[in-house]
Protein backbone atom coordinates (compact mmCIF):
# COMPACT_ATOMS: atom_id res chain seq x y z
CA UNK A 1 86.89 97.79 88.31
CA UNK A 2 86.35 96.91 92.25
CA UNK A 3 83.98 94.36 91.04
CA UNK A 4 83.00 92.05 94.46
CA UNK A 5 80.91 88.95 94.52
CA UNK A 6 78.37 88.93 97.44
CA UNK A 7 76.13 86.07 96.79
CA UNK A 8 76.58 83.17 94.41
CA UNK A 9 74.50 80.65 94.04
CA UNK A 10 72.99 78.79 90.53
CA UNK A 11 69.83 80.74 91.43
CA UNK A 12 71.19 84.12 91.70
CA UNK A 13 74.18 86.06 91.55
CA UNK A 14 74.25 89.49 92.97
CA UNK A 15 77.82 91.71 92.38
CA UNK A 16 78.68 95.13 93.32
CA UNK A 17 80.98 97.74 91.70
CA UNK A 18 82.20 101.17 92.65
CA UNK A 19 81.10 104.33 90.40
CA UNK A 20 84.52 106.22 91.27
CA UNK A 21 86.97 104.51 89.51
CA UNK A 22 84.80 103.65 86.44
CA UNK A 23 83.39 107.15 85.16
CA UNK A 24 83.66 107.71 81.50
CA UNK A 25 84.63 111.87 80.50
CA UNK A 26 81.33 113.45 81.52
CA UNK A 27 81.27 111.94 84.96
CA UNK A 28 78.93 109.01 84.47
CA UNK A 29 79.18 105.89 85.05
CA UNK A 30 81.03 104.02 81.78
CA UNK A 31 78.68 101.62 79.57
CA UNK A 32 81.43 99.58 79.52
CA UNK A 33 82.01 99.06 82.94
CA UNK A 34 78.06 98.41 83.17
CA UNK A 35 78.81 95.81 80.75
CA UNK A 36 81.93 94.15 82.75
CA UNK A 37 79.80 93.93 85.48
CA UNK A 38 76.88 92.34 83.94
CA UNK A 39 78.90 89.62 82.03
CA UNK A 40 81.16 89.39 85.11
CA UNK A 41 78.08 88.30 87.18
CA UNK A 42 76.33 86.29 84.19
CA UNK A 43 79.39 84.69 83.71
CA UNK A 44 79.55 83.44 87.56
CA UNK A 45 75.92 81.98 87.00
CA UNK A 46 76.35 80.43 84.09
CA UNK A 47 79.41 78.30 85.30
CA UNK A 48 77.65 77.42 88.09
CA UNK A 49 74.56 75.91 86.15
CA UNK A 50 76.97 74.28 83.49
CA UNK A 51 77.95 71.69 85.81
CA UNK A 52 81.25 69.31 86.86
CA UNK A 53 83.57 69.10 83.85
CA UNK A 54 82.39 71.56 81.47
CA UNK A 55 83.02 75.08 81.62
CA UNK A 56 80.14 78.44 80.19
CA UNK A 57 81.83 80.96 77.63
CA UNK A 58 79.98 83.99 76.28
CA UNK A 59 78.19 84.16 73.30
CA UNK A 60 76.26 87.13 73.47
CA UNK A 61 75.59 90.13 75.70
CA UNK A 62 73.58 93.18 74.98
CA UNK A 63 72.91 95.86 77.62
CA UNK A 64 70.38 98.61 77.56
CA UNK A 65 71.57 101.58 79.74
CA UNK A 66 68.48 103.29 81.51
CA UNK A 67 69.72 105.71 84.04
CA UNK A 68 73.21 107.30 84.62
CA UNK A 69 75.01 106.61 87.95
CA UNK A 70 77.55 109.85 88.98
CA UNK A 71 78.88 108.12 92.33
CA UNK A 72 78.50 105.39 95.15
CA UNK A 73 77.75 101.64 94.39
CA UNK A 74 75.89 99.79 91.73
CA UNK A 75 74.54 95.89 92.00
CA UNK A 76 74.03 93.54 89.46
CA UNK A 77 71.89 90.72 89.90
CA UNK A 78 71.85 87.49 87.60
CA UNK A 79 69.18 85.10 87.35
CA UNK A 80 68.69 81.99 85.01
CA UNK A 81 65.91 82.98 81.89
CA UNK A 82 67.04 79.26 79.82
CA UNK A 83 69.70 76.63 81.51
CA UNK A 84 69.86 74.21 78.75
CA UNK A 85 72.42 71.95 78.25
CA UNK A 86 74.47 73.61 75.77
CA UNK A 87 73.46 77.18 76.09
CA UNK A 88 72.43 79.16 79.27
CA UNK A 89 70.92 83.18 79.41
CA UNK A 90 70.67 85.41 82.12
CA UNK A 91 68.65 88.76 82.37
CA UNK A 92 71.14 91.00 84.12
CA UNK A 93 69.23 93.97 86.33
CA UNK A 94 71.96 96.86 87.44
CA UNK A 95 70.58 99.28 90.47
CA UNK A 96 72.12 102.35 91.81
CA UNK A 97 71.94 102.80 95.85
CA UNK A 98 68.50 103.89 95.95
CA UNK A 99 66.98 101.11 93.95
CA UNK A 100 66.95 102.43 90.59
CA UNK A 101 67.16 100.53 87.57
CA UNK A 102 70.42 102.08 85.56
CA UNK A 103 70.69 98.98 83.10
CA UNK A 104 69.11 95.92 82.12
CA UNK A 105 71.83 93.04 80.30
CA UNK A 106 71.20 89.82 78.54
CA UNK A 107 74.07 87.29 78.90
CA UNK A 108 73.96 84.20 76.64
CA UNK A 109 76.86 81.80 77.17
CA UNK A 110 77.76 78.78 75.06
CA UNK A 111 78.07 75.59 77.47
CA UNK A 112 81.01 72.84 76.58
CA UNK A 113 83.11 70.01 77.96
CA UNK A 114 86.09 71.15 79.54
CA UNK A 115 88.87 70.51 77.59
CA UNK A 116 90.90 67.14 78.96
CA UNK A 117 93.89 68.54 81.21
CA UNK A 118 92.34 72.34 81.62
């Protein structure tokens, strides 16, 4: 996927992925990559608002796909919309490289103890 982290913090995560390399047949960026990308930087936020010892799994994500990307570099940033102590969201925005909203996501994650030993 060439997914890379660029800035991680509980506040905000902001990730980066390559269009070449995730095209689906008609040359456009895949849904499903969108998707991996989203939950991949959701994911990232929500274990680092769950807190020492317990660990964020996903519940639910649902992504509404705005604009088509054909090639260079889309971002994803994540930022909190609930941190609660047993379930977190995150609204998801995905931009092409000239600014443009291709995607909106919703990422809720489940929050738990870690498992003793994990």
């Amino acid at each position: 996927m060439g997914i890379e982290i660029t800035e991680w913090d509980p506040k905000r995560v902001v990730a980066t992925m390559p269009v070449a390399g995730n095209l689906q047949p008609y040359g456009l960026l895949h849904g499903g990559a969108n998707a991996t990308l989203a939950e991949t930087a959701g994911s990232i936020a929500a274990a680092l608002n769950a807190g020492e010892d317990r660990v964020a799994l996903g519940l639910e994500l649902s992504c509404t796909h705005h604009r088509a990307a054909r090639s260079g570099v889309v971002t994803a940033v994540a930022t909190p919309l609930h941190v609660g102590r047993t379930t977190s969201t995150f609204e998801i925005v995905i931009t092409d490289d000239e600014d443009r909203r291709t995607c909106s996501a919703r990422l809720t994650c489940v929050v738990r103890d870690r498992a003793p030993g994990a």
